[in-house]
PDB file of N, CA and C in Angstrom:
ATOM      1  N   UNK A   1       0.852  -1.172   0.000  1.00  0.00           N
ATOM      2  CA  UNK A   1       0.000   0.000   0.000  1.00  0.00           C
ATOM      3  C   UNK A   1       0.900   1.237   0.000  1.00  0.00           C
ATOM      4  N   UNK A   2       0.582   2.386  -0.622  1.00  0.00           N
ATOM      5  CA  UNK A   2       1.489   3.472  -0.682  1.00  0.00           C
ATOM      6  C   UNK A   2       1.155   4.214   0.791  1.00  0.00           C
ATOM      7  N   UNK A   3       2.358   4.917   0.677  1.00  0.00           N
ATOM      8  CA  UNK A   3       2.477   6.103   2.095  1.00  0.00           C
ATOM      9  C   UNK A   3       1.941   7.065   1.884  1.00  0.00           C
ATOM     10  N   UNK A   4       1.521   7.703   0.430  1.00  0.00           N
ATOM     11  CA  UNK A   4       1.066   8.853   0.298  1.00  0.00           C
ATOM     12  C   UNK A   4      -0.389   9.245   0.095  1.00  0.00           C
ATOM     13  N   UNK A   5      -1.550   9.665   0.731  1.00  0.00           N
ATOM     14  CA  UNK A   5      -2.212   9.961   1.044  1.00  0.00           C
ATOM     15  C   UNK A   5      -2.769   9.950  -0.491  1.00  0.00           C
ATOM     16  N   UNK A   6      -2.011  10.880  -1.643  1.00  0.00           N
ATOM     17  CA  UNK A   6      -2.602  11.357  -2.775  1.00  0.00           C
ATOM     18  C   UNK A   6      -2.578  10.006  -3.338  1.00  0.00           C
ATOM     19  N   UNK A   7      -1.486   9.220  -3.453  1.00  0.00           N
ATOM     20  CA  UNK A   7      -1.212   8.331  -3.857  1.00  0.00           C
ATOM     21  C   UNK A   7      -2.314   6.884  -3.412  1.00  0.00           C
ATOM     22  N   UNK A   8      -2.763   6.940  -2.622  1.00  0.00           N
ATOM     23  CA  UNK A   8      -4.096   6.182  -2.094  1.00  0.00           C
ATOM     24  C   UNK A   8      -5.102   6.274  -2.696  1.00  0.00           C
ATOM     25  N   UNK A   9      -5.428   7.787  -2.676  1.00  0.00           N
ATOM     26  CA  UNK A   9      -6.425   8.122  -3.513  1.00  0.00           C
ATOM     27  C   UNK A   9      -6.666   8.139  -5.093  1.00  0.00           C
ATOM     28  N   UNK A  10      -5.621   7.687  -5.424  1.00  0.00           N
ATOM     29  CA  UNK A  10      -5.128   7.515  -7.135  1.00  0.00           C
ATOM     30  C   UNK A  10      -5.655   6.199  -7.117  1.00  0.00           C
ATOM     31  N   UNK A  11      -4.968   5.922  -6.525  1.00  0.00           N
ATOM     32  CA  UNK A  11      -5.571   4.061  -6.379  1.00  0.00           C
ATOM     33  C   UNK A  11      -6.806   3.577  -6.135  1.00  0.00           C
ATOM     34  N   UNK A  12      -7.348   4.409  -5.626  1.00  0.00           N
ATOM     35  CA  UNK A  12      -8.954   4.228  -4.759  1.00  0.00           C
ATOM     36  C   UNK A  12      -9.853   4.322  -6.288  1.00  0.00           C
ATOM     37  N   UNK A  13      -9.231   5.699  -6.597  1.00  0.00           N
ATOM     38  CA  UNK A  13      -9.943   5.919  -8.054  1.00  0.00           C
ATOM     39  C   UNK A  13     -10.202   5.261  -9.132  1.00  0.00           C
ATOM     40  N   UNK A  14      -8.701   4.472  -9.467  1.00  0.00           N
ATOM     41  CA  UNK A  14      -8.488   3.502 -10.360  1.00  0.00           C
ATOM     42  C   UNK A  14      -9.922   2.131 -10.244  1.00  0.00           C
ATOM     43  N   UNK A  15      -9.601   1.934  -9.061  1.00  0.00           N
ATOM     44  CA  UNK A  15      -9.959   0.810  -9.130  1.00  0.00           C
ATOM     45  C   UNK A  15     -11.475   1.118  -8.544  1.00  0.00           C
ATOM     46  N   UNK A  16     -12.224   1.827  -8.229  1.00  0.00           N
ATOM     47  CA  UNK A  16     -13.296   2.326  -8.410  1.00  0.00           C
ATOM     48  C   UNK A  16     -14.074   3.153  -9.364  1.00  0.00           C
ATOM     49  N   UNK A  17     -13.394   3.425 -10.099  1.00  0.00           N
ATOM     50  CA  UNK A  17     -14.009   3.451 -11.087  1.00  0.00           C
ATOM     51  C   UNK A  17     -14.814   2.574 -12.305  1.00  0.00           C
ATOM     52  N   UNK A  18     -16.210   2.578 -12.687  1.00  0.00           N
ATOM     53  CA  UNK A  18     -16.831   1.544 -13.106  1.00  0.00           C
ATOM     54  C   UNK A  18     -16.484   1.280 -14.830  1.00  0.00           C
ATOM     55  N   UNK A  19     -15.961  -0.111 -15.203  1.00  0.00           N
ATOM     56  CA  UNK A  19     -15.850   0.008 -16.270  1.00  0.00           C
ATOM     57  C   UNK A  19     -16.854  -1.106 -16.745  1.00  0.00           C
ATOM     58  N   UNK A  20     -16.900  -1.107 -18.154  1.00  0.00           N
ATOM     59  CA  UNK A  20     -18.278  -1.984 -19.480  1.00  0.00           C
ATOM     60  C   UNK A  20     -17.300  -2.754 -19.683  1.00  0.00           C
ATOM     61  N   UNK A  21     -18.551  -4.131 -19.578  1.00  0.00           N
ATOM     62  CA  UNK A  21     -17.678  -5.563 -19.967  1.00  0.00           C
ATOM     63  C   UNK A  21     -19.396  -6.878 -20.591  1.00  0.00           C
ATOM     64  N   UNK A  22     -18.672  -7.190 -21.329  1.00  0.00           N
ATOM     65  CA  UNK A  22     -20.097  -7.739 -22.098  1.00  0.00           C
ATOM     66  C   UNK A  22     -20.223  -8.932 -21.724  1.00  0.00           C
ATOM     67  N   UNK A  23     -21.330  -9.463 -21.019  1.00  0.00           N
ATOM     68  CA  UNK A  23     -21.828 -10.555 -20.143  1.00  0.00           C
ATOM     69  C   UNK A  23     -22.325 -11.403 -20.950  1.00  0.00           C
ATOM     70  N   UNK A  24     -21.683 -12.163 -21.945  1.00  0.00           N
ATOM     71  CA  UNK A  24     -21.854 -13.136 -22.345  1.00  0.00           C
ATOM     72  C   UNK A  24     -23.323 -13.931 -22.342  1.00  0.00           C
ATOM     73  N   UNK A  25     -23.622 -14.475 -20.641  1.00  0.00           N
ATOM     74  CA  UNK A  25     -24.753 -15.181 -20.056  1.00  0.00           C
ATOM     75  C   UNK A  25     -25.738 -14.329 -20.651  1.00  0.00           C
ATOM     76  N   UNK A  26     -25.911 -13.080 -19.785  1.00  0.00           N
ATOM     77  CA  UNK A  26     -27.026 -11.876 -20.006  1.00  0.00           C
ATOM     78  C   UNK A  26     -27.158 -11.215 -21.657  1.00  0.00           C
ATOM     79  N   UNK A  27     -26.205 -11.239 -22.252  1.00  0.00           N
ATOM     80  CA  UNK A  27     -25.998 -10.451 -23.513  1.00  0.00           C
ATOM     81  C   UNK A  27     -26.115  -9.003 -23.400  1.00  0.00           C
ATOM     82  N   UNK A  28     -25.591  -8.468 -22.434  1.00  0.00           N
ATOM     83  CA  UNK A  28     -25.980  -7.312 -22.070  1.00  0.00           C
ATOM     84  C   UNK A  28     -24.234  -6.580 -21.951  1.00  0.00           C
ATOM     85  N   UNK A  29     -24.447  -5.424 -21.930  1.00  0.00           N
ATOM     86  CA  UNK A  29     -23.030  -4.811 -21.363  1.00  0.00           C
ATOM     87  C   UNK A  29     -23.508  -4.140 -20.134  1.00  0.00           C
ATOM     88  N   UNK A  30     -22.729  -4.626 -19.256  1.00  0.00           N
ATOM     89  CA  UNK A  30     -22.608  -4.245 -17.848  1.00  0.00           C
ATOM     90  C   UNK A  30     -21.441  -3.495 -16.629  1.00  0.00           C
ATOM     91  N   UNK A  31     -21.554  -3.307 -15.554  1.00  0.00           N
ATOM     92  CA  UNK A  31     -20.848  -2.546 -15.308  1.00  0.00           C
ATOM     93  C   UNK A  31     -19.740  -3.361 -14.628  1.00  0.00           C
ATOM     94  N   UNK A  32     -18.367  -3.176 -14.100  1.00  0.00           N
ATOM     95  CA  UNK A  32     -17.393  -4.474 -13.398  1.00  0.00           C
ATOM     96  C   UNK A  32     -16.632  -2.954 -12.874  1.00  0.00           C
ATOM     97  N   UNK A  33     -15.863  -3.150 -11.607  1.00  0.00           N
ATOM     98  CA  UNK A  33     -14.620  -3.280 -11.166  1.00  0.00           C
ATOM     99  C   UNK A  33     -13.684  -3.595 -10.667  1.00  0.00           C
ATOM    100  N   UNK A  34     -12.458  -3.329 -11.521  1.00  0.00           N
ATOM    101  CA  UNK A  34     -11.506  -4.579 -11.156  1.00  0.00           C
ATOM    102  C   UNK A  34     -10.253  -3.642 -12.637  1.00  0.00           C
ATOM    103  N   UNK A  35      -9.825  -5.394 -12.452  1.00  0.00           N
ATOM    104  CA  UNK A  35      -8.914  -5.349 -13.373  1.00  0.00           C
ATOM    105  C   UNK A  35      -8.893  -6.090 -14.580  1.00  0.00           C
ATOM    106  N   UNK A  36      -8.308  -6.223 -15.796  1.00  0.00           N
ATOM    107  CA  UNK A  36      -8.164  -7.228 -16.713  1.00  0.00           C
ATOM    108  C   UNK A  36      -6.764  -7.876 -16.802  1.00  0.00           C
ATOM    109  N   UNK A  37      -6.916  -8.755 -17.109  1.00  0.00           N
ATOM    110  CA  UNK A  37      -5.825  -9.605 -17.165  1.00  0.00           C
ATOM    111  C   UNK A  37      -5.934 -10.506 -18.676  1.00  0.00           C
ATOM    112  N   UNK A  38      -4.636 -10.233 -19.401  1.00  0.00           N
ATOM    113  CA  UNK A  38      -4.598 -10.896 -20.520  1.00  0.00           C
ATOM    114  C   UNK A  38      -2.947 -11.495 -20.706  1.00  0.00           C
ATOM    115  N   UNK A  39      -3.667 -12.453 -21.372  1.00  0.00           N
ATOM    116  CA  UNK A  39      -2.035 -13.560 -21.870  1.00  0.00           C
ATOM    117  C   UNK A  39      -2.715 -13.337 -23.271  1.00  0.00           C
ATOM    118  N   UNK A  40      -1.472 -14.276 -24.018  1.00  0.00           N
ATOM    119  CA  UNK A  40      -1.315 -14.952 -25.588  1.00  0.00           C
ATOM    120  C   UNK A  40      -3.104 -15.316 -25.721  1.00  0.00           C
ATOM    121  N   UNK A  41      -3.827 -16.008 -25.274  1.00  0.00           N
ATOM    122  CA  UNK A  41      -4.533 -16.911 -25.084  1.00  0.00           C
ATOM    123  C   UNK A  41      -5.944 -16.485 -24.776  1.00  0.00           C
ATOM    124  N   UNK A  42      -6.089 -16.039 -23.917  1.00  0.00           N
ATOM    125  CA  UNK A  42      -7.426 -14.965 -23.387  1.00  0.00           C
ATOM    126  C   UNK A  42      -7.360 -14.160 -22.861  1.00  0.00           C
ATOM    127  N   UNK A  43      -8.446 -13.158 -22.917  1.00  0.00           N
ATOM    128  CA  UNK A  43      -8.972 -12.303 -21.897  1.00  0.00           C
ATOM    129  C   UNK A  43      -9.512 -12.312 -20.716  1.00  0.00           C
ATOM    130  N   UNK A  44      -9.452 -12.575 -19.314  1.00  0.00           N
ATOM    131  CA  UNK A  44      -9.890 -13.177 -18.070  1.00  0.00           C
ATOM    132  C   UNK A  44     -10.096 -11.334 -17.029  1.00  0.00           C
ATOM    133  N   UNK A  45     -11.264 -11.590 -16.750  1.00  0.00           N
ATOM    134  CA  UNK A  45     -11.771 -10.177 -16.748  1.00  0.00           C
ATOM    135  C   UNK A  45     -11.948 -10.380 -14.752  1.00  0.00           C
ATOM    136  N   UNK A  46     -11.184 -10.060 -14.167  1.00  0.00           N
ATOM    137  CA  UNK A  46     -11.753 -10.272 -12.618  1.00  0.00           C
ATOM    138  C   UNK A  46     -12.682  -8.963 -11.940  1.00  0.00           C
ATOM    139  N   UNK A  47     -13.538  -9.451 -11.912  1.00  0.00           N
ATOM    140  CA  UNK A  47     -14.628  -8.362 -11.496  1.00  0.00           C
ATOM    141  C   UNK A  47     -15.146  -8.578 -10.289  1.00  0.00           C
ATOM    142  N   UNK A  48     -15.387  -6.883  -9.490  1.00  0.00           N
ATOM    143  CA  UNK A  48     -15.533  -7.053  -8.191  1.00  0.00           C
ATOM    144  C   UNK A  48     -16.973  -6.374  -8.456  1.00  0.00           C
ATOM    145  N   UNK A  49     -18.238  -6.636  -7.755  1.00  0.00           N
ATOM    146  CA  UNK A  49     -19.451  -6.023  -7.445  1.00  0.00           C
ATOM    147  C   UNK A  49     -19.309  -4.935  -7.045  1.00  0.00           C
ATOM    148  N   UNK A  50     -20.306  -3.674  -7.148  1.00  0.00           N
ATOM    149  CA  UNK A  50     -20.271  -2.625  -6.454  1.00  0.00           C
ATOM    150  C   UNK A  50     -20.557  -3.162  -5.028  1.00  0.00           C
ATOM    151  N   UNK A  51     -20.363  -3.956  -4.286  1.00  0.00           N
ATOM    152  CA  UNK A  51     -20.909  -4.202  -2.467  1.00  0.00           C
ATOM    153  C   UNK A  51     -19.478  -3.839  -1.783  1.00  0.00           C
ATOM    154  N   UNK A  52     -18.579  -4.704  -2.830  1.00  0.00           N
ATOM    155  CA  UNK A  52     -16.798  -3.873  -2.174  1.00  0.00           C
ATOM    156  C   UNK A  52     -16.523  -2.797  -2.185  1.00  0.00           C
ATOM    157  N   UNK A  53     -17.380  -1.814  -3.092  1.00  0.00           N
ATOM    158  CA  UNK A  53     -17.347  -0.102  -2.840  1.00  0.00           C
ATOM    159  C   UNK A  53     -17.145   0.086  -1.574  1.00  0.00           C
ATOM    160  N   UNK A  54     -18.177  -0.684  -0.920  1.00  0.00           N
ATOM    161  CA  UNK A  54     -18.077  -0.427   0.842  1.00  0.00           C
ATOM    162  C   UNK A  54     -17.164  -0.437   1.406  1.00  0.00           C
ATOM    163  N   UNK A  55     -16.018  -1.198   1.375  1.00  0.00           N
ATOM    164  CA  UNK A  55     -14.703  -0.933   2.051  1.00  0.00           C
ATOM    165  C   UNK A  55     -13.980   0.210   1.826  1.00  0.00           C
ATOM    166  N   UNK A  56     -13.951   0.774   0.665  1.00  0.00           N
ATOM    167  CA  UNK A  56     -13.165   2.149   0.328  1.00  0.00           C
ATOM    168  C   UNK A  56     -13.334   2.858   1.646  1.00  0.00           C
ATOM    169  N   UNK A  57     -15.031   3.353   1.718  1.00  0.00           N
ATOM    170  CA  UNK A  57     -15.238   4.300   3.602  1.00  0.00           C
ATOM    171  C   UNK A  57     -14.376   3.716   4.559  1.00  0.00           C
ATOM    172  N   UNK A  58     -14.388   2.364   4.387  1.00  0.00           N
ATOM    173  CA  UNK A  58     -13.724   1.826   5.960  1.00  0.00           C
ATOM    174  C   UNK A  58     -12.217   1.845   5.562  1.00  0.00           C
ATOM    175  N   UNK A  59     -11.757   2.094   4.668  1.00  0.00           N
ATOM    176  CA  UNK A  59     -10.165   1.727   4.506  1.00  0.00           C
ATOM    177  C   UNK A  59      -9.856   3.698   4.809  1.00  0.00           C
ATOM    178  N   UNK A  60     -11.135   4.644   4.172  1.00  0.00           N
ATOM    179  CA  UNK A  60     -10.459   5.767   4.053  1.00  0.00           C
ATOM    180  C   UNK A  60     -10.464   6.495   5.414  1.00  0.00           C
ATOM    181  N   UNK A  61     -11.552   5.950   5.934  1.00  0.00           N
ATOM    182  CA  UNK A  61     -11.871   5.899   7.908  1.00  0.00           C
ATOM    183  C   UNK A  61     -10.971   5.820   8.662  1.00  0.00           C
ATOM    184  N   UNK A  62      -9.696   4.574   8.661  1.00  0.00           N
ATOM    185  CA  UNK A  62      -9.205   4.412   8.915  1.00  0.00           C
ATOM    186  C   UNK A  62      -8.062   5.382   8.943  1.00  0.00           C
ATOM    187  N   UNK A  63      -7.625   5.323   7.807  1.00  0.00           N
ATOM    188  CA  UNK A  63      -6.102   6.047   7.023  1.00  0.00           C
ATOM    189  C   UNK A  63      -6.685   7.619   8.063  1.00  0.00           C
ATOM    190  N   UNK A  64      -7.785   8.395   8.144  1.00  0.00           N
ATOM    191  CA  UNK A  64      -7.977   9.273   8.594  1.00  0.00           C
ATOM    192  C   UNK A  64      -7.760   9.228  10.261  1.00  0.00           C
ATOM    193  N   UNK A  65      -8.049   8.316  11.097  1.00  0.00           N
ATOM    194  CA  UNK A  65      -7.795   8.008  12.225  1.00  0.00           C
ATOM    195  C   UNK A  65      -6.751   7.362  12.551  1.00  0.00           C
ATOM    196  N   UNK A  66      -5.489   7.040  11.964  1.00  0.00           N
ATOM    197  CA  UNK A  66      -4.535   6.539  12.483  1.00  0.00           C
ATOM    198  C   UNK A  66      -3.598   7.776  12.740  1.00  0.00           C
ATOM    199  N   UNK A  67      -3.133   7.684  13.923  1.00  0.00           N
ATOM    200  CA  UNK A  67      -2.257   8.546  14.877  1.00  0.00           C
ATOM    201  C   UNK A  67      -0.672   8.183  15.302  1.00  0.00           C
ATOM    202  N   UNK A  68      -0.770   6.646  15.159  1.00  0.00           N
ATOM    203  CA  UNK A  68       0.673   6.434  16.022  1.00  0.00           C
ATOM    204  C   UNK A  68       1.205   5.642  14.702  1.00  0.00           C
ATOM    205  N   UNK A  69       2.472   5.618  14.689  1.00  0.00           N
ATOM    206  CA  UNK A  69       3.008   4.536  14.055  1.00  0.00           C
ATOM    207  C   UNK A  69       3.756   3.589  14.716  1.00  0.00           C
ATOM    208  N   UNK A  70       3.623   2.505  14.657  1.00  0.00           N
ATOM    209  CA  UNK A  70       4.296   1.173  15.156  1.00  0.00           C
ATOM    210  C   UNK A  70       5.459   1.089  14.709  1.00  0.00           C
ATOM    211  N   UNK A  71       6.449   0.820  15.641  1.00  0.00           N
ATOM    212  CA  UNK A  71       7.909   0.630  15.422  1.00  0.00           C
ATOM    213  C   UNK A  71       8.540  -0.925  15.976  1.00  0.00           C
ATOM    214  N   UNK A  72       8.585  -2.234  14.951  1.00  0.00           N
ATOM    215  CA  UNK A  72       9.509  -3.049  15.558  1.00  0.00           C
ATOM    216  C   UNK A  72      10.624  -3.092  15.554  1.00  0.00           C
ATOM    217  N   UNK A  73      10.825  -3.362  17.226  1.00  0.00           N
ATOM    218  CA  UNK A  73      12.832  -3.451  17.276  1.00  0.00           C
ATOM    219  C   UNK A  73      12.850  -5.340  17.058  1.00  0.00           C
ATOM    220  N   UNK A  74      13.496  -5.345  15.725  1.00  0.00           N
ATOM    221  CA  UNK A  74      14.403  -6.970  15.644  1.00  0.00           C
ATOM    222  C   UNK A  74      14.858  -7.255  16.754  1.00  0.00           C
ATOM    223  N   UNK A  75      15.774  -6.489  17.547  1.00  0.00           N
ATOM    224  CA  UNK A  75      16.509  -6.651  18.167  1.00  0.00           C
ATOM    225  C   UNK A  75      15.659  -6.949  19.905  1.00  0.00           C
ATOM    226  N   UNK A  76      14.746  -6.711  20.305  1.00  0.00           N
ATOM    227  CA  UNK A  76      14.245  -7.131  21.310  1.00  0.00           C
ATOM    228  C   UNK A  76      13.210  -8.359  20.688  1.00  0.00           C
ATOM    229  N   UNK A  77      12.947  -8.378  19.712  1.00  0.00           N
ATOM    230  CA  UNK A  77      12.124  -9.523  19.286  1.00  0.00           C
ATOM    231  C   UNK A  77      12.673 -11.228  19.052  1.00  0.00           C
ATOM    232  N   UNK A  78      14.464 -10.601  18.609  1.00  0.00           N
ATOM    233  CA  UNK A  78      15.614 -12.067  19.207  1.00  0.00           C
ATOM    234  C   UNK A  78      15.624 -12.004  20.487  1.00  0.00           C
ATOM    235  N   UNK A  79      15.578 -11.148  21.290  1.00  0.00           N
ATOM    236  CA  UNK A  79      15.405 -11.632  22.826  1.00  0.00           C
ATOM    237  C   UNK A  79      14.642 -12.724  23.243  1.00  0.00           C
ATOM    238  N   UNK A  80      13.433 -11.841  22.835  1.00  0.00           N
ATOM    239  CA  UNK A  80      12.288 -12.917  23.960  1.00  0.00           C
ATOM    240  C   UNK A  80      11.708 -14.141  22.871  1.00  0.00           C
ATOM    241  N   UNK A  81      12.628 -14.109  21.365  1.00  0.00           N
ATOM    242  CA  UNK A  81      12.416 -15.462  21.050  1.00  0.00           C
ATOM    243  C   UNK A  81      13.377 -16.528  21.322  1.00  0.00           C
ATOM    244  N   UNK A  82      14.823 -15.732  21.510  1.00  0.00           N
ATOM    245  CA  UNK A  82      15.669 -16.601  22.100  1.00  0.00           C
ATOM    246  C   UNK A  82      15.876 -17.104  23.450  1.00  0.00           C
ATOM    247  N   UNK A  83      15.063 -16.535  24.063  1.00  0.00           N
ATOM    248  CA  UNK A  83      14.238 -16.960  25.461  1.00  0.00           C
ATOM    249  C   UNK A  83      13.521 -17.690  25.723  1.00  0.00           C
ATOM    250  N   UNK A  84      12.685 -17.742  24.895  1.00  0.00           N
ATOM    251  CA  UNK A  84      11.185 -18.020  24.323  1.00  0.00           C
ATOM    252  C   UNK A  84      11.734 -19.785  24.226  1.00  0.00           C
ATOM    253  N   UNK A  85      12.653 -19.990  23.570  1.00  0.00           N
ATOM    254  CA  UNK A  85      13.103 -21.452  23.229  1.00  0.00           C
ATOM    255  C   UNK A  85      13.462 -22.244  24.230  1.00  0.00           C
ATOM    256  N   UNK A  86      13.881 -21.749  25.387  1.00  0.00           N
ATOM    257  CA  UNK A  86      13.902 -22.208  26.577  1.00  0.00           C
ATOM    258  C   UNK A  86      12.960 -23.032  27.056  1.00  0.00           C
ATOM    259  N   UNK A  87      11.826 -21.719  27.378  1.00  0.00           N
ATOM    260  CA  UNK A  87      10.586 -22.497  27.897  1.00  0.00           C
ATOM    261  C   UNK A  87      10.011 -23.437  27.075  1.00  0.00           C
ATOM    262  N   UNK A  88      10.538 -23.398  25.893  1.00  0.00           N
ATOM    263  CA  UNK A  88       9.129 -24.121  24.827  1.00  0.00           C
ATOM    264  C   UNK A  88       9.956 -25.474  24.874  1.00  0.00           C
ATOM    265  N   UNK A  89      11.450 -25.504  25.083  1.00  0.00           N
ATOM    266  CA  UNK A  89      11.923 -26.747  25.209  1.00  0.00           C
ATOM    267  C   UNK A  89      12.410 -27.576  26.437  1.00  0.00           C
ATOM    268  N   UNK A  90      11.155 -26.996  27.448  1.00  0.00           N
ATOM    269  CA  UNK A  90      11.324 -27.694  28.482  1.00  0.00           C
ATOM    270  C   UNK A  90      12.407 -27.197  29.759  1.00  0.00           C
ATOM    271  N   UNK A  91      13.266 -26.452  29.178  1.00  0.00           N
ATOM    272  CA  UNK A  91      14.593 -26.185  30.108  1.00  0.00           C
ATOM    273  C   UNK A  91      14.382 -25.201  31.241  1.00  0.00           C
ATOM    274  N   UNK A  92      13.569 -24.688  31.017  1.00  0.00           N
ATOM    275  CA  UNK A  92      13.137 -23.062  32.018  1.00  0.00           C
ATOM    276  C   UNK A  92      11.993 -22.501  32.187  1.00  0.00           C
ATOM    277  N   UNK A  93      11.230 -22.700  32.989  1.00  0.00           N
ATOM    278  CA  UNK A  93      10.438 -21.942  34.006  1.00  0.00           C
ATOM    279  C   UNK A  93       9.583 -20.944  32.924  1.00  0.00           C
ATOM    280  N   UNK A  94       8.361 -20.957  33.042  1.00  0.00           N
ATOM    281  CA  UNK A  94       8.036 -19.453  32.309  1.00  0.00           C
ATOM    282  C   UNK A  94       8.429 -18.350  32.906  1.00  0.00           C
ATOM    283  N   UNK A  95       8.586 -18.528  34.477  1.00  0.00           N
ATOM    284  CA  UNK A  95       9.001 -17.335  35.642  1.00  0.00           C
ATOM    285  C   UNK A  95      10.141 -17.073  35.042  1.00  0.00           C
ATOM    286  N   UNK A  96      11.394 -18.051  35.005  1.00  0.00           N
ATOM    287  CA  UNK A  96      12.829 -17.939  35.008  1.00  0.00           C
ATOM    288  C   UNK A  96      12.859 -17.401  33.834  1.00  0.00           C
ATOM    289  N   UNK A  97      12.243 -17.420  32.331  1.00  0.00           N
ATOM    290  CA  UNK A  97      12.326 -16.936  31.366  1.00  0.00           C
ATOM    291  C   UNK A  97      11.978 -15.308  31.218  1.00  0.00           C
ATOM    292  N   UNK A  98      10.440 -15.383  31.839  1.00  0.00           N
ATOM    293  CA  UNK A  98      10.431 -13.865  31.746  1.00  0.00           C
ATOM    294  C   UNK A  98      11.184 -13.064  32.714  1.00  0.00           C
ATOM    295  N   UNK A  99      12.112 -13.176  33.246  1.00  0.00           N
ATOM    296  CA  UNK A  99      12.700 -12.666  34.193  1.00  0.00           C
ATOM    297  C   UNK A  99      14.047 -12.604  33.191  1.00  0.00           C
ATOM    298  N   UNK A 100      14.323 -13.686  32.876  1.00  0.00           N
ATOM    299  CA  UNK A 100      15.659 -13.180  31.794  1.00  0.00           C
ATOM    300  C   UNK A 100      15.325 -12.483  30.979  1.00  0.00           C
ATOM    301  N   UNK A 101      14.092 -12.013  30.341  1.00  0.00           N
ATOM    302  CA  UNK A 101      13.688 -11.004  29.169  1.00  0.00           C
ATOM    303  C   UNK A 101      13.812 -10.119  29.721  1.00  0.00           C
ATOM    304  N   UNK A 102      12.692  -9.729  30.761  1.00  0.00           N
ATOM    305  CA  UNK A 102      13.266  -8.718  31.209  1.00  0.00           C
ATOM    306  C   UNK A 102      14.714  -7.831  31.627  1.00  0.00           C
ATOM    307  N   UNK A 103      15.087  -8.464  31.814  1.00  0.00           N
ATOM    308  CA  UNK A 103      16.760  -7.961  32.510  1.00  0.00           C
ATOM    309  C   UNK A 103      17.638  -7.611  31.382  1.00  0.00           C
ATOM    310  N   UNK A 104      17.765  -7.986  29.956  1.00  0.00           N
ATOM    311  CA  UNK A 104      17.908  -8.419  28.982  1.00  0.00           C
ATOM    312  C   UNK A 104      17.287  -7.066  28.005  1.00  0.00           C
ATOM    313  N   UNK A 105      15.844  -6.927  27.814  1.00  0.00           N
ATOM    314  CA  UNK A 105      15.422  -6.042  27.381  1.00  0.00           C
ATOM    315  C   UNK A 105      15.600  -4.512  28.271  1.00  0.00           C
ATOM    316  N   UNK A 106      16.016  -4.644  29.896  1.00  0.00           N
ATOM    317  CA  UNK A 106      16.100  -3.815  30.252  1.00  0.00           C
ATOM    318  C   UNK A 106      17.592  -3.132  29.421  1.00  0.00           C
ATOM    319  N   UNK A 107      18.556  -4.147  29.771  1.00  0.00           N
ATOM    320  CA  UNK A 107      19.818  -3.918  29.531  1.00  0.00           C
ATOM    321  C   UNK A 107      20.024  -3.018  27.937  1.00  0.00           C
ATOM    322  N   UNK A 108      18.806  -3.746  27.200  1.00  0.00           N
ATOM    323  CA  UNK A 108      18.977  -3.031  26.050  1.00  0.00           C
ATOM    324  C   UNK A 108      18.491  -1.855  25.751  1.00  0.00           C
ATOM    325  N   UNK A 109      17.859  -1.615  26.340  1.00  0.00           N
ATOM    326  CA  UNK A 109      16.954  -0.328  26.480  1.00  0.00           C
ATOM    327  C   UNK A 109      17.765   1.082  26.748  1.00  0.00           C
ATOM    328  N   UNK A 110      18.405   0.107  27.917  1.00  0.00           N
ATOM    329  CA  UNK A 110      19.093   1.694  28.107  1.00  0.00           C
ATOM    330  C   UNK A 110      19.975   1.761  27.623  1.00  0.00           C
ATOM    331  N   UNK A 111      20.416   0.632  27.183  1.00  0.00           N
ATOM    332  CA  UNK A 111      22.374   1.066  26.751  1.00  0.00           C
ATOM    333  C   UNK A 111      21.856   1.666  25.216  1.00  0.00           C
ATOM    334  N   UNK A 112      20.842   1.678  24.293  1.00  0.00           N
ATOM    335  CA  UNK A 112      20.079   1.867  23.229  1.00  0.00           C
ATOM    336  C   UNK A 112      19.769   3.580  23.274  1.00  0.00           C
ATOM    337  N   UNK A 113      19.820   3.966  23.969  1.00  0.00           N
ATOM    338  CA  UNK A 113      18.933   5.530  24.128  1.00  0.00           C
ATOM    339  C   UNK A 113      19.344   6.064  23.374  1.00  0.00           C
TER     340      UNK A 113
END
């Protein structure tokens, strides 16, 4: 998904926008969005109903209410999985484990500032 706000909305557009595709079954030309997809061979038309319109509000709802950004540290996440292997293989305590994370993540924390 892009970072840029405008750039979302380019996309939103694209692919909401309604395009004509001829329904074979019905004999009718009708409305689809989506995309087309073609090889050597055929035309394969993937079409979404207007009912997925509905997510656009909830995706643009969102993007409007998000405030924080999430930051993972790798580096505390080898901690408490290399910890983590302990307990799962029998050798250590869930106590004794989270107690080494802690001390561990403390250590990194600060020497990290």
């Amino acid at each position: 998904m892009p970072i840029k706000l405008s750039a979302i909305e380019a996309m939103i557009e694209n692919e909401t926008t309604p395009n004509m595709y001829f329904n074979h079954e019905t004999g009718k030309e009708e409305e689809w969005y989506g995309a087309m997809i073609t090889n050597e061979f055929f035309v394969q038309y993937e079409i979404y109903n207007s009912r997925n319109l509905l997510y656009v509000d909830t995706l643009r709802d969102l993007l409007k209410r998000a405030d924080t950004l999430v930051y993972h540290d790798r580096d505390l996440s080898d901690i408490i999985n290399e910890e983590a292997a302990a307990f799962f293989a029998g050798q250590k305590t869930v106590e004794e484990v989270a107690q080494i994370i802690q001390s561990r993540a403390w250590i990194y924390v600060n020497t990290n500032r």
